[in-house]
PDB file of N, CA and C in Angstrom:
ATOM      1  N   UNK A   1       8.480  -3.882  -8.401  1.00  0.00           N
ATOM      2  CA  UNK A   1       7.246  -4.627  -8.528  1.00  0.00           C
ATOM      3  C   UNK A   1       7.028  -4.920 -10.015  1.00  0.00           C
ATOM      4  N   UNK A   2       6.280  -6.305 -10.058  1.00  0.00           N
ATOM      5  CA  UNK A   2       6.873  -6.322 -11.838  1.00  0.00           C
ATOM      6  C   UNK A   2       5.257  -6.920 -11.713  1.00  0.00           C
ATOM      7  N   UNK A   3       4.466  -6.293 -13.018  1.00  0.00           N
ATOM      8  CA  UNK A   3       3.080  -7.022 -13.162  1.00  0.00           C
ATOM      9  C   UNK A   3       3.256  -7.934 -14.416  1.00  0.00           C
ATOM     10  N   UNK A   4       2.274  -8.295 -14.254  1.00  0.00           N
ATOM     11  CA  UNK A   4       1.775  -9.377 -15.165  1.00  0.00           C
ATOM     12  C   UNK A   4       0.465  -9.521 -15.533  1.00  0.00           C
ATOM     13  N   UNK A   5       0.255  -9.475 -16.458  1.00  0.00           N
ATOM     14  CA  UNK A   5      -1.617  -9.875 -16.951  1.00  0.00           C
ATOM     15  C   UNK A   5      -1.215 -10.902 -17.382  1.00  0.00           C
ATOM     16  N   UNK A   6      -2.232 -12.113 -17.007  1.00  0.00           N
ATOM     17  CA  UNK A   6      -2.552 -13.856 -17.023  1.00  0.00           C
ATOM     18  C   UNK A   6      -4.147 -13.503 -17.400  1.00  0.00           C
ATOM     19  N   UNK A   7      -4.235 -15.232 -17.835  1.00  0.00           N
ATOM     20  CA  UNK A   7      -5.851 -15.105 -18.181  1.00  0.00           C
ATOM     21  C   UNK A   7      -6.766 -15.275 -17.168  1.00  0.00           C
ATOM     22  N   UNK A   8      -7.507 -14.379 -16.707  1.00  0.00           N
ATOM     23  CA  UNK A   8      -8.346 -14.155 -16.243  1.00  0.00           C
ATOM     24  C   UNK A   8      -7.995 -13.563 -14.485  1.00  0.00           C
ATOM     25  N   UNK A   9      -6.467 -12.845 -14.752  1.00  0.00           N
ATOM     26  CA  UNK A   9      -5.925 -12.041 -13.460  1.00  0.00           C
ATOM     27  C   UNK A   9      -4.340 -11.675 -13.561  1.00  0.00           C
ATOM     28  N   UNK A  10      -4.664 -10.899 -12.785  1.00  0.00           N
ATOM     29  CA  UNK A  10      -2.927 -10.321 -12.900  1.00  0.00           C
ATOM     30  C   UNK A  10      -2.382 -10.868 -11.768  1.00  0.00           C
ATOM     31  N   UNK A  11      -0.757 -10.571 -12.245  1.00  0.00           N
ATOM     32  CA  UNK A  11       0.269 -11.278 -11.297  1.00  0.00           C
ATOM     33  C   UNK A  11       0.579 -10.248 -11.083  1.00  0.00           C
ATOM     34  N   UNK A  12       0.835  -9.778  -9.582  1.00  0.00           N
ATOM     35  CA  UNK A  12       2.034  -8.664  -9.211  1.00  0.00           C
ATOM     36  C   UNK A  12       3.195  -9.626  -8.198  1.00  0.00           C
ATOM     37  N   UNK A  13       4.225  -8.834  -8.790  1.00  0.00           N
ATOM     38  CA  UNK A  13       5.350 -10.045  -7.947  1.00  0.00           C
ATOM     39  C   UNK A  13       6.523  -8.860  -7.248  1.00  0.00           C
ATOM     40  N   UNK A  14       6.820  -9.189  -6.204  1.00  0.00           N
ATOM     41  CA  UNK A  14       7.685  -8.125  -5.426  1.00  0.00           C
ATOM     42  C   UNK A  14       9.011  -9.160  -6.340  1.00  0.00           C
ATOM     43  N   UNK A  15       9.750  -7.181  -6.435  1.00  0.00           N
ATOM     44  CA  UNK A  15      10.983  -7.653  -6.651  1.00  0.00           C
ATOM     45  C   UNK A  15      11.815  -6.561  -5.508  1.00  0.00           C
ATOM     46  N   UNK A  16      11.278  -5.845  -5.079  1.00  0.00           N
ATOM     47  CA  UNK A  16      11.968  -4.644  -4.165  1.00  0.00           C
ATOM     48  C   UNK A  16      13.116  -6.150  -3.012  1.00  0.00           C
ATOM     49  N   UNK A  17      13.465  -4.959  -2.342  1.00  0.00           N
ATOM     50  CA  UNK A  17      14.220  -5.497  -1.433  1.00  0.00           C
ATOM     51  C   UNK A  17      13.468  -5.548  -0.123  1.00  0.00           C
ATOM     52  N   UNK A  18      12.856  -4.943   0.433  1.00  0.00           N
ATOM     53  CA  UNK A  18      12.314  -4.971   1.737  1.00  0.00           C
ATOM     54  C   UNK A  18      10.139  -5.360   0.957  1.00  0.00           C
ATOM     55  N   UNK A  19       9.527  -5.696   2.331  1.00  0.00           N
ATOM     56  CA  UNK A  19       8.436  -5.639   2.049  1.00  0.00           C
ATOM     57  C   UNK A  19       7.894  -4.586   2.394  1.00  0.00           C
ATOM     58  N   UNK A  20       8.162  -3.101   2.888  1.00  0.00           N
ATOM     59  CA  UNK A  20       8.386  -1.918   2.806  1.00  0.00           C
ATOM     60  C   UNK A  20       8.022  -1.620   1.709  1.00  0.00           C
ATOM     61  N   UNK A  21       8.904  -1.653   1.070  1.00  0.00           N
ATOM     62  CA  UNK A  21       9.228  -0.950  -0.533  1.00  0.00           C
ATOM     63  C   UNK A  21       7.905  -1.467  -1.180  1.00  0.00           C
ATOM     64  N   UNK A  22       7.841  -2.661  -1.243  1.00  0.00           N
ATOM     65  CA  UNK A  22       6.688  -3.568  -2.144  1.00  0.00           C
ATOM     66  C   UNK A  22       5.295  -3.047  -1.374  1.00  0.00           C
ATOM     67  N   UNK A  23       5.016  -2.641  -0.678  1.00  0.00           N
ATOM     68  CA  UNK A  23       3.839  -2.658   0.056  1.00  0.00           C
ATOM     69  C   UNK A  23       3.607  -1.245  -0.693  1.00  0.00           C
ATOM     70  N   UNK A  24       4.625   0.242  -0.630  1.00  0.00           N
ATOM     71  CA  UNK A  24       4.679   1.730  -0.878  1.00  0.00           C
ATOM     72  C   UNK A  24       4.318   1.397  -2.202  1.00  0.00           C
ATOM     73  N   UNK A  25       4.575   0.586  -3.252  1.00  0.00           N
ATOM     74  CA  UNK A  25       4.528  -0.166  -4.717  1.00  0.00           C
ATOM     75  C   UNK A  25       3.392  -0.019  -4.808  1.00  0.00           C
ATOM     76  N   UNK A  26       2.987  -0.993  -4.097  1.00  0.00           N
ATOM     77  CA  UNK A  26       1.429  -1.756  -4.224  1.00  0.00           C
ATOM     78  C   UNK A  26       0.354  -0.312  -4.342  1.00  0.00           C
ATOM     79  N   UNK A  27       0.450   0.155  -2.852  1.00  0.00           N
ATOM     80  CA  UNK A  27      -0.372   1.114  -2.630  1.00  0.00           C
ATOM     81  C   UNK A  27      -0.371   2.079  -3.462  1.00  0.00           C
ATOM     82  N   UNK A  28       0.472   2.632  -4.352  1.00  0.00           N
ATOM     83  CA  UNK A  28       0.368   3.363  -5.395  1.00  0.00           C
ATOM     84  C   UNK A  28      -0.308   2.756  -6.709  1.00  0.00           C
ATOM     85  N   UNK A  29      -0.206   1.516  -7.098  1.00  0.00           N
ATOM     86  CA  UNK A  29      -0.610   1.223  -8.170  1.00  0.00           C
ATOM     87  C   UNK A  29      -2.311   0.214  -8.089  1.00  0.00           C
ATOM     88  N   UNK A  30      -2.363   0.119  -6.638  1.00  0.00           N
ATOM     89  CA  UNK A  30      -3.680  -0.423  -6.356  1.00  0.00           C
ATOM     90  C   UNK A  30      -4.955  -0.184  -7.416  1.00  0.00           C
ATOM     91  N   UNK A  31      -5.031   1.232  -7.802  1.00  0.00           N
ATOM     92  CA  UNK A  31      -6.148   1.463  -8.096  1.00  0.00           C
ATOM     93  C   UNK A  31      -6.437   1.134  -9.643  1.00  0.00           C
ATOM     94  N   UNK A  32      -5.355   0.776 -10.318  1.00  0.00           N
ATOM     95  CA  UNK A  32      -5.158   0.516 -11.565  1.00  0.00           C
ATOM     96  C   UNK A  32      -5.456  -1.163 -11.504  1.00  0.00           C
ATOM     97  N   UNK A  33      -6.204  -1.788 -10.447  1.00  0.00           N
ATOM     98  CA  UNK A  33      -6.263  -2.744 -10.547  1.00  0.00           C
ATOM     99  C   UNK A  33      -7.717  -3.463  -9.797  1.00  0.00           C
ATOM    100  N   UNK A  34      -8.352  -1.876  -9.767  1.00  0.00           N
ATOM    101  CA  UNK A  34      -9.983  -2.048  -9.257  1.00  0.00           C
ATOM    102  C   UNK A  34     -11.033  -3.616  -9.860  1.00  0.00           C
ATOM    103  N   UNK A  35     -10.674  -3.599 -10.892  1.00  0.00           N
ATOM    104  CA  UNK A  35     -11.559  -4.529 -11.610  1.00  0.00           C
ATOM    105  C   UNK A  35     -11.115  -5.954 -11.761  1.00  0.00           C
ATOM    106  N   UNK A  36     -10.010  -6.381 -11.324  1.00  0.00           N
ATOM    107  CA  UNK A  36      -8.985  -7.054 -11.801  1.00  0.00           C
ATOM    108  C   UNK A  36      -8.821  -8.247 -10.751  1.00  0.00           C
ATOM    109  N   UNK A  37      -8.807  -9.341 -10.603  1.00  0.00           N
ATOM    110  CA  UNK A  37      -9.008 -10.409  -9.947  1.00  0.00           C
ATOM    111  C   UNK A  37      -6.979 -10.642  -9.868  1.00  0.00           C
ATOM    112  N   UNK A  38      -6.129 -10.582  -8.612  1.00  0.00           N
ATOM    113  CA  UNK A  38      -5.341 -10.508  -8.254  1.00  0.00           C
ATOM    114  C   UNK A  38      -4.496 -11.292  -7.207  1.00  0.00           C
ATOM    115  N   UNK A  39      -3.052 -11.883  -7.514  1.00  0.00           N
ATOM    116  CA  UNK A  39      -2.204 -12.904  -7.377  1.00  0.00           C
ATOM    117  C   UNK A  39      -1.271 -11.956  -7.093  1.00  0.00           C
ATOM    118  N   UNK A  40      -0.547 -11.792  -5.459  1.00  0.00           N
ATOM    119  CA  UNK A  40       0.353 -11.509  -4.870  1.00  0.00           C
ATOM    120  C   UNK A  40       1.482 -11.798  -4.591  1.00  0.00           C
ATOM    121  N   UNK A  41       2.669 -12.508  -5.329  1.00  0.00           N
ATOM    122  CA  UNK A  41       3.727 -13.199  -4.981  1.00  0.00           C
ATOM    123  C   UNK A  41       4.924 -12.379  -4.334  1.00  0.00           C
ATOM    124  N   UNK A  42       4.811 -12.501  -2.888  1.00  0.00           N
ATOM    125  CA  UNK A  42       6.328 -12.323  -2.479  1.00  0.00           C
ATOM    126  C   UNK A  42       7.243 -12.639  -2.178  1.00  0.00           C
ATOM    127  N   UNK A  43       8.410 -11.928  -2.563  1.00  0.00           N
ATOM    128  CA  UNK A  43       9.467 -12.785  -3.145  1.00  0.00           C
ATOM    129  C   UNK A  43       9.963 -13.411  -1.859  1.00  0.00           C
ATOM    130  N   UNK A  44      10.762 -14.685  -2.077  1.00  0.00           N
ATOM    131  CA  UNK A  44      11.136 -15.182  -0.579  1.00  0.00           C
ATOM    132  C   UNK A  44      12.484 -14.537   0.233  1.00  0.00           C
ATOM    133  N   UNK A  45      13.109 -14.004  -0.786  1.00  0.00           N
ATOM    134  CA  UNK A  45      13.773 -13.138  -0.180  1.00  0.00           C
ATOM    135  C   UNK A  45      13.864 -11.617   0.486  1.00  0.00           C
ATOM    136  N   UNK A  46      12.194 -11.153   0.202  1.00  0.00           N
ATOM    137  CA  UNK A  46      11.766 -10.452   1.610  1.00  0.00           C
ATOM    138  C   UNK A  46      11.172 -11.390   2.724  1.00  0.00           C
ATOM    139  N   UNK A  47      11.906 -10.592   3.920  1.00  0.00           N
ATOM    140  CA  UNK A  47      11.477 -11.146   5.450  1.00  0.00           C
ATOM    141  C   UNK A  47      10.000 -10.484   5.619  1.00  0.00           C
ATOM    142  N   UNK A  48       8.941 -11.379   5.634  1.00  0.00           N
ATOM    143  CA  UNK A  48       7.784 -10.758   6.029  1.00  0.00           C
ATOM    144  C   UNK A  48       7.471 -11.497   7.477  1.00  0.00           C
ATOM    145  N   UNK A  49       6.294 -11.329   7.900  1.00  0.00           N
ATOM    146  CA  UNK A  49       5.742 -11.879   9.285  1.00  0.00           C
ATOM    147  C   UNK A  49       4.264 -11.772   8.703  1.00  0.00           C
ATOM    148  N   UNK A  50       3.450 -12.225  10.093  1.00  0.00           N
ATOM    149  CA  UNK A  50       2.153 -11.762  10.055  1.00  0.00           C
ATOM    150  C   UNK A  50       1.651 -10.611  10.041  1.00  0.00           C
ATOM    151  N   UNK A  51       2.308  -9.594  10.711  1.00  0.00           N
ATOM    152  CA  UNK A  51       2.208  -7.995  10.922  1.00  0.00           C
ATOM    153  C   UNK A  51       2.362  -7.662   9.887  1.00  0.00           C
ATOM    154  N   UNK A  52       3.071  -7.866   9.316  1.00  0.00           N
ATOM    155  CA  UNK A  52       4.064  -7.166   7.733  1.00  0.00           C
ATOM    156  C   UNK A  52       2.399  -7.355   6.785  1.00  0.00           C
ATOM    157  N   UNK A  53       1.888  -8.867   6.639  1.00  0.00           N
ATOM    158  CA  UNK A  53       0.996  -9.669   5.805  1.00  0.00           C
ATOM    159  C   UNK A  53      -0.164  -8.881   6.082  1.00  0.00           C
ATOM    160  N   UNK A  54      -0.734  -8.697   7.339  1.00  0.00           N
ATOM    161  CA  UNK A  54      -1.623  -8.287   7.770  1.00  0.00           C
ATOM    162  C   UNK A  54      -2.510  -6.880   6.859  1.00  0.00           C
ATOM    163  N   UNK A  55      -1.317  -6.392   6.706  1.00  0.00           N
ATOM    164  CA  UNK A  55      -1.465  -4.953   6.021  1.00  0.00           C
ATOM    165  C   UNK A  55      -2.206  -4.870   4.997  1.00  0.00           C
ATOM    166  N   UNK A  56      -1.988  -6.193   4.138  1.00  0.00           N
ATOM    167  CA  UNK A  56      -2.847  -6.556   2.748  1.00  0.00           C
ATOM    168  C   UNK A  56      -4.252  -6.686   3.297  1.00  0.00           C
ATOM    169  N   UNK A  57      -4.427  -7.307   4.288  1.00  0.00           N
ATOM    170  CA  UNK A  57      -5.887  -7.564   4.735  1.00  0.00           C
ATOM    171  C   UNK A  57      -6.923  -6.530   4.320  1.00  0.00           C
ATOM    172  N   UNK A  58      -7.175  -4.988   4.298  1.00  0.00           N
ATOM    173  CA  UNK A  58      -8.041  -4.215   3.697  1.00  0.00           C
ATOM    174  C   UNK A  58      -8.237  -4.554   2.682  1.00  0.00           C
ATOM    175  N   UNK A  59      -7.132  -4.940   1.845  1.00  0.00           N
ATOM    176  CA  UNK A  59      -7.460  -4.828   0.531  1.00  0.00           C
ATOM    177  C   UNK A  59      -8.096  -5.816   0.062  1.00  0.00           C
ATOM    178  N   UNK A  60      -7.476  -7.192   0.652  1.00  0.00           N
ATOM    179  CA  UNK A  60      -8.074  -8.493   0.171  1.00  0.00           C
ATOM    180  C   UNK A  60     -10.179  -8.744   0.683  1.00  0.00           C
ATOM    181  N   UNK A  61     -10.203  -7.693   1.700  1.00  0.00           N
ATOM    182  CA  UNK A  61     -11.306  -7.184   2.055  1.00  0.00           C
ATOM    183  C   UNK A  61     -12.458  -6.760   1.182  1.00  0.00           C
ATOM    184  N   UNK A  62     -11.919  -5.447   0.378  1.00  0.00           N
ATOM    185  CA  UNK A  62     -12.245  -4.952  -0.345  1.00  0.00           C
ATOM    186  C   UNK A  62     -12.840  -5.708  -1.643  1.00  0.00           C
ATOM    187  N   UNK A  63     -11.698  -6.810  -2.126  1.00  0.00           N
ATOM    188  CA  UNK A  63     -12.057  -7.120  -3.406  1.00  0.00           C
ATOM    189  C   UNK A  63     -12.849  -8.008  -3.337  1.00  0.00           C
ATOM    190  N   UNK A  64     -13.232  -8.719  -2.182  1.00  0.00           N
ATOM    191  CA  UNK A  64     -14.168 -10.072  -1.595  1.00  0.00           C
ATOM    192  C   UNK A  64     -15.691  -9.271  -2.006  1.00  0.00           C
ATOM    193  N   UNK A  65     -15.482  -7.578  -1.355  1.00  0.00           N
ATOM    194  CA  UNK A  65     -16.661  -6.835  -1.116  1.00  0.00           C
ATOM    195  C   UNK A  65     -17.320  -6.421  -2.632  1.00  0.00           C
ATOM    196  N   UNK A  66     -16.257  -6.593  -3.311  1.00  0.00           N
ATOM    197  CA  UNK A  66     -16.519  -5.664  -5.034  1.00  0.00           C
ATOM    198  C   UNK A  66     -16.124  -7.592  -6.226  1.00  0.00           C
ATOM    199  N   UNK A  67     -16.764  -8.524  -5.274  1.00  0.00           N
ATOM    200  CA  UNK A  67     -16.896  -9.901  -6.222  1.00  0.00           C
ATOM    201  C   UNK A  67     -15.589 -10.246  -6.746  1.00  0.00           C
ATOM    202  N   UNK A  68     -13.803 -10.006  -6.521  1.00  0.00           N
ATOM    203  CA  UNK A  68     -12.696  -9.956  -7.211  1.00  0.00           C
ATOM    204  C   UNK A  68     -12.679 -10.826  -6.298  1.00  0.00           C
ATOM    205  N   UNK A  69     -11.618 -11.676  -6.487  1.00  0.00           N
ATOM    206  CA  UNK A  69     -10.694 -12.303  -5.722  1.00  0.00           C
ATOM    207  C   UNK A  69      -9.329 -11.748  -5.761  1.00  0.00           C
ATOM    208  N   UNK A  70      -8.348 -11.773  -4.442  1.00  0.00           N
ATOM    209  CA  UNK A  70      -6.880 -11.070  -3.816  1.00  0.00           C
ATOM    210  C   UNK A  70      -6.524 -12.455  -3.114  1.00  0.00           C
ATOM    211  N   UNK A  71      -5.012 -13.020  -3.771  1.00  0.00           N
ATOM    212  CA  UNK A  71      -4.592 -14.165  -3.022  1.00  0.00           C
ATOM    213  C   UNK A  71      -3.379 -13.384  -3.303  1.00  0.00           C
ATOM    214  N   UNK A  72      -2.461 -14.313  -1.924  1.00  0.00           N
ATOM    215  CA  UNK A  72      -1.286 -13.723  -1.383  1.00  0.00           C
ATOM    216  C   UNK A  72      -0.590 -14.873  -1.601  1.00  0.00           C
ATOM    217  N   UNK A  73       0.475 -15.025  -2.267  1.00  0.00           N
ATOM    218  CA  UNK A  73       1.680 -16.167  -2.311  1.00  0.00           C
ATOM    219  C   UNK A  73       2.814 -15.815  -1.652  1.00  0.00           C
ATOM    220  N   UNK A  74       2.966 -16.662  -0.420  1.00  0.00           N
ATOM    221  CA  UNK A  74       4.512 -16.274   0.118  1.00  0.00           C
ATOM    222  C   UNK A  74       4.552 -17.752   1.042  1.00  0.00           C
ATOM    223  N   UNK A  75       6.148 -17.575   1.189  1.00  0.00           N
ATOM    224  CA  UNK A  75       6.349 -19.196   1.859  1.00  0.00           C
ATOM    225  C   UNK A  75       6.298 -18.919   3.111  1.00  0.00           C
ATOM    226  N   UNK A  76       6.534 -19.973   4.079  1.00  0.00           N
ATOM    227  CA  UNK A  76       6.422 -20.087   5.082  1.00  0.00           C
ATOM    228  C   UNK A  76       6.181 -18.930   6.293  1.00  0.00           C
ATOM    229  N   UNK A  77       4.395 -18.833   5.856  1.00  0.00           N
ATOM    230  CA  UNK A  77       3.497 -18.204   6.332  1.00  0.00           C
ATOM    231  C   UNK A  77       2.650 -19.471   6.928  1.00  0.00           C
ATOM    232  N   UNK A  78       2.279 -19.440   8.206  1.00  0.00           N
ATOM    233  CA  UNK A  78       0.900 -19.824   9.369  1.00  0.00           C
ATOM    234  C   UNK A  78      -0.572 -19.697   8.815  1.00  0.00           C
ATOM    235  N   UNK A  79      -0.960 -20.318   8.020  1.00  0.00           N
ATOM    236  CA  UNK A  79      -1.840 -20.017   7.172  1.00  0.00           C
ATOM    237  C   UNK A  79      -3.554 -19.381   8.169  1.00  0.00           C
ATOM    238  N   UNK A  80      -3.141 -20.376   9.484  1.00  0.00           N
ATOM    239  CA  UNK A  80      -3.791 -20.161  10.507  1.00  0.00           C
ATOM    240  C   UNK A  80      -4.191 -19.038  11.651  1.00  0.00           C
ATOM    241  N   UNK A  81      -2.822 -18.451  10.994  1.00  0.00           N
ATOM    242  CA  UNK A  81      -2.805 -16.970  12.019  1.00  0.00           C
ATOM    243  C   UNK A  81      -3.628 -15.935  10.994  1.00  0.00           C
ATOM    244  N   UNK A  82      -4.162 -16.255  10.548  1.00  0.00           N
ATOM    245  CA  UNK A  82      -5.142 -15.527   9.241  1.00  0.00           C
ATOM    246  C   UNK A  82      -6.654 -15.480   9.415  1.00  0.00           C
ATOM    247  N   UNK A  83      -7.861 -14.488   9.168  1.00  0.00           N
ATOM    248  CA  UNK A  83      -9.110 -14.852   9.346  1.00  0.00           C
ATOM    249  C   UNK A  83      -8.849 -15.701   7.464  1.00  0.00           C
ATOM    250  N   UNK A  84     -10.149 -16.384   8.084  1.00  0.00           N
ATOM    251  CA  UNK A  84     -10.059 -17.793   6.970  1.00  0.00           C
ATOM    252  C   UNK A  84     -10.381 -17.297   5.566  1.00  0.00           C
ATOM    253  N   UNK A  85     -10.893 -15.500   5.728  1.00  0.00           N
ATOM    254  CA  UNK A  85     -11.435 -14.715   4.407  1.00  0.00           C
ATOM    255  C   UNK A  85      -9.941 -14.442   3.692  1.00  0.00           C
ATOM    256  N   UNK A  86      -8.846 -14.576   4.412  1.00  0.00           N
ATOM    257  CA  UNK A  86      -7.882 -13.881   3.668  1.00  0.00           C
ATOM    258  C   UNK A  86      -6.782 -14.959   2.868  1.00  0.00           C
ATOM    259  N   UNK A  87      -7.351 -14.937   1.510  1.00  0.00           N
ATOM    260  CA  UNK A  87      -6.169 -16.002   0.901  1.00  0.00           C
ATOM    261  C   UNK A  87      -4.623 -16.226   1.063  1.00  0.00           C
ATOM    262  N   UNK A  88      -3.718 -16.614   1.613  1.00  0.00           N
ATOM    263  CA  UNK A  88      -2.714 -16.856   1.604  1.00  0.00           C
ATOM    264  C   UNK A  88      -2.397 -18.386   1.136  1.00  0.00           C
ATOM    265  N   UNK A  89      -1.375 -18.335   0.095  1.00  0.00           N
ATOM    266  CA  UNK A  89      -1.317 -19.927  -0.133  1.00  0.00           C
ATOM    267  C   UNK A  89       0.198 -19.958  -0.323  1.00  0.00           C
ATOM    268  N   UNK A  90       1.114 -21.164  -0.460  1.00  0.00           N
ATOM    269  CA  UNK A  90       2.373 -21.040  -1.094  1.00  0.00           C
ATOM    270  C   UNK A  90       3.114 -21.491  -1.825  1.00  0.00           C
ATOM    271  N   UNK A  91       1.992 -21.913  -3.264  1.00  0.00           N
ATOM    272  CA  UNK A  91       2.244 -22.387  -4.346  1.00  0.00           C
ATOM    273  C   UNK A  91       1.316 -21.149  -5.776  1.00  0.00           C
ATOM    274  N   UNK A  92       1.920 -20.905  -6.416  1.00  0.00           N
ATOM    275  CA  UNK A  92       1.125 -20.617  -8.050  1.00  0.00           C
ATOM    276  C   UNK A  92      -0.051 -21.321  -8.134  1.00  0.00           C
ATOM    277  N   UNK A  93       0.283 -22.969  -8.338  1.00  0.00           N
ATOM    278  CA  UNK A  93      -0.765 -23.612  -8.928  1.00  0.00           C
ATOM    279  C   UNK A  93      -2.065 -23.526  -7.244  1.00  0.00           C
ATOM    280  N   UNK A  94      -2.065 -23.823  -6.155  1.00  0.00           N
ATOM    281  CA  UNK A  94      -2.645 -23.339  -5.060  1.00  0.00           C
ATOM    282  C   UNK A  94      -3.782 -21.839  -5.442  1.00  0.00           C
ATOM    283  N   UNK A  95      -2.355 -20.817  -5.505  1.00  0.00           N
ATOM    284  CA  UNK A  95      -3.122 -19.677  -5.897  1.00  0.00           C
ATOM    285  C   UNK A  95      -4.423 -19.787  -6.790  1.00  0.00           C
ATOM    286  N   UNK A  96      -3.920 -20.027  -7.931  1.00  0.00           N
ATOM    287  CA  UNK A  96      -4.597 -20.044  -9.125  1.00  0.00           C
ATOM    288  C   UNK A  96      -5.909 -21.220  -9.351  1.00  0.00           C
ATOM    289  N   UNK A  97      -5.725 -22.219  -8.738  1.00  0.00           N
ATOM    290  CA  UNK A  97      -7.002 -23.258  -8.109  1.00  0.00           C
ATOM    291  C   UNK A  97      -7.734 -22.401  -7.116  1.00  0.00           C
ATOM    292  N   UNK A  98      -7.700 -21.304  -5.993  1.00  0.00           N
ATOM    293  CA  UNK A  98      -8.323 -20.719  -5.293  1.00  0.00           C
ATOM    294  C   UNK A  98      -9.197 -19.608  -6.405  1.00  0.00           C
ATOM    295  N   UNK A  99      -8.351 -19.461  -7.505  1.00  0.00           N
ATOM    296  CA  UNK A  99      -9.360 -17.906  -8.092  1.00  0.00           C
ATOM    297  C   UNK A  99     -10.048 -19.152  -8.682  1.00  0.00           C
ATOM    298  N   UNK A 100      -9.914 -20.096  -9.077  1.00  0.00           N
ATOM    299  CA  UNK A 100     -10.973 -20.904  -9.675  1.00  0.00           C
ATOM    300  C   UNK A 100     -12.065 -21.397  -9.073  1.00  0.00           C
ATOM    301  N   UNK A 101     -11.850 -21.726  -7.781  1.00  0.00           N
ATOM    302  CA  UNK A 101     -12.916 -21.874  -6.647  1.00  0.00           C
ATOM    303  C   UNK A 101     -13.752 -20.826  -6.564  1.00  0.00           C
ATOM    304  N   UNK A 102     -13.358 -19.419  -6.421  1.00  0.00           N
ATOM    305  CA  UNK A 102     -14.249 -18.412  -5.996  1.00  0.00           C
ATOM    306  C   UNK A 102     -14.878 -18.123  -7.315  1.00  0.00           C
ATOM    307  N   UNK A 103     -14.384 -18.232  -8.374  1.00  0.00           N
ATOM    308  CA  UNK A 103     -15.136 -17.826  -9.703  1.00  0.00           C
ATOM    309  C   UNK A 103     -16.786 -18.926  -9.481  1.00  0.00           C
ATOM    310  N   UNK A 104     -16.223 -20.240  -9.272  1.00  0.00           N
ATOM    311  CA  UNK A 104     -17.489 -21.027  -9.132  1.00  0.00           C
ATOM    312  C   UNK A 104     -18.121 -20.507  -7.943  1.00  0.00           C
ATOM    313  N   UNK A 105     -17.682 -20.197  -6.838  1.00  0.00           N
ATOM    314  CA  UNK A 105     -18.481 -19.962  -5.830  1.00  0.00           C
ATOM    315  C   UNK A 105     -19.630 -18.335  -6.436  1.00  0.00           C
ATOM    316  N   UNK A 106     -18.432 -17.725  -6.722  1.00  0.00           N
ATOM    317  CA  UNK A 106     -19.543 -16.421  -7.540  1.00  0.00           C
ATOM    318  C   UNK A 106     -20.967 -16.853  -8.025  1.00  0.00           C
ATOM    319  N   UNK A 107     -20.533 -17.883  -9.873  1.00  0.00           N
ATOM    320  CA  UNK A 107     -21.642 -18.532 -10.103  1.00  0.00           C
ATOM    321  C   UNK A 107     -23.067 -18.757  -9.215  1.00  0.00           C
ATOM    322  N   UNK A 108     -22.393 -19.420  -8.184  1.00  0.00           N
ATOM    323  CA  UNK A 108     -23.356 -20.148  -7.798  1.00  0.00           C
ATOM    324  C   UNK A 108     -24.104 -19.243  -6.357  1.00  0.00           C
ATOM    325  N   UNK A 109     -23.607 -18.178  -6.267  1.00  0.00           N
ATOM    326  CA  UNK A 109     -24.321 -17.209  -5.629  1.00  0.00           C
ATOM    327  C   UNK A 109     -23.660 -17.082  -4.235  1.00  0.00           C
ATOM    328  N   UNK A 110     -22.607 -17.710  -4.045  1.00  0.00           N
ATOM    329  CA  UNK A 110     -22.057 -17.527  -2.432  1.00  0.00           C
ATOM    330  C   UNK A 110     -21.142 -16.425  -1.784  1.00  0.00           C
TER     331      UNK A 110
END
């Protein structure tokens, strides 16, 4: 798992081999990232599904609940098989236009 601090959020990007591995990653280093408005890229060469994706859902939960934004970058994901709270997109620039949306939506009280 390789991080990244960007302006105004971090990048975590799977480099493991399975989404296994990256998920055991994540969950260990989660908490070092309480405050922190967060960009999920996995790599396309883990096989994920919806089940696999799903798993993030607490978390992306969580940070909705504590004003952060949690977006998930991975390709050819059903964007639809998703409740509509949980960011999944499958572009960078996508991602990064969504934390910009919710920053305004913050603003403005929503």
């Amino acid at each position: 798992m390789k991080i990244e601090k960007k302006t105004g959020y971090t990048l975590i990007t799977s480099d493991e081999n399975s989404f296994q591995q990256f998920f055991i990653s994540f969950q260990k280093e989660i908490k070092n990232f309480k405050n922190q408005h967060l960009i999920l890229e996995i790599s396309e060469n883990i096989n994920i599904d919806k089940r696999k994706i799903s798993l993030l859902l607490d978390y992306a939960i969580e940070k909705k609940e504590n004003g952060r934004s949690f977006v998930v970058m991975a390709q050819n994901l059903c964007v639809d098989d998703f409740p509509e709270t949980f960011n999944i997109v499958p572009t960078m620039q996508e991602a990064e236009d969504l934390l910009e949306m919710e920053a305004i939506e913050r603003e403005l009280g929503f």
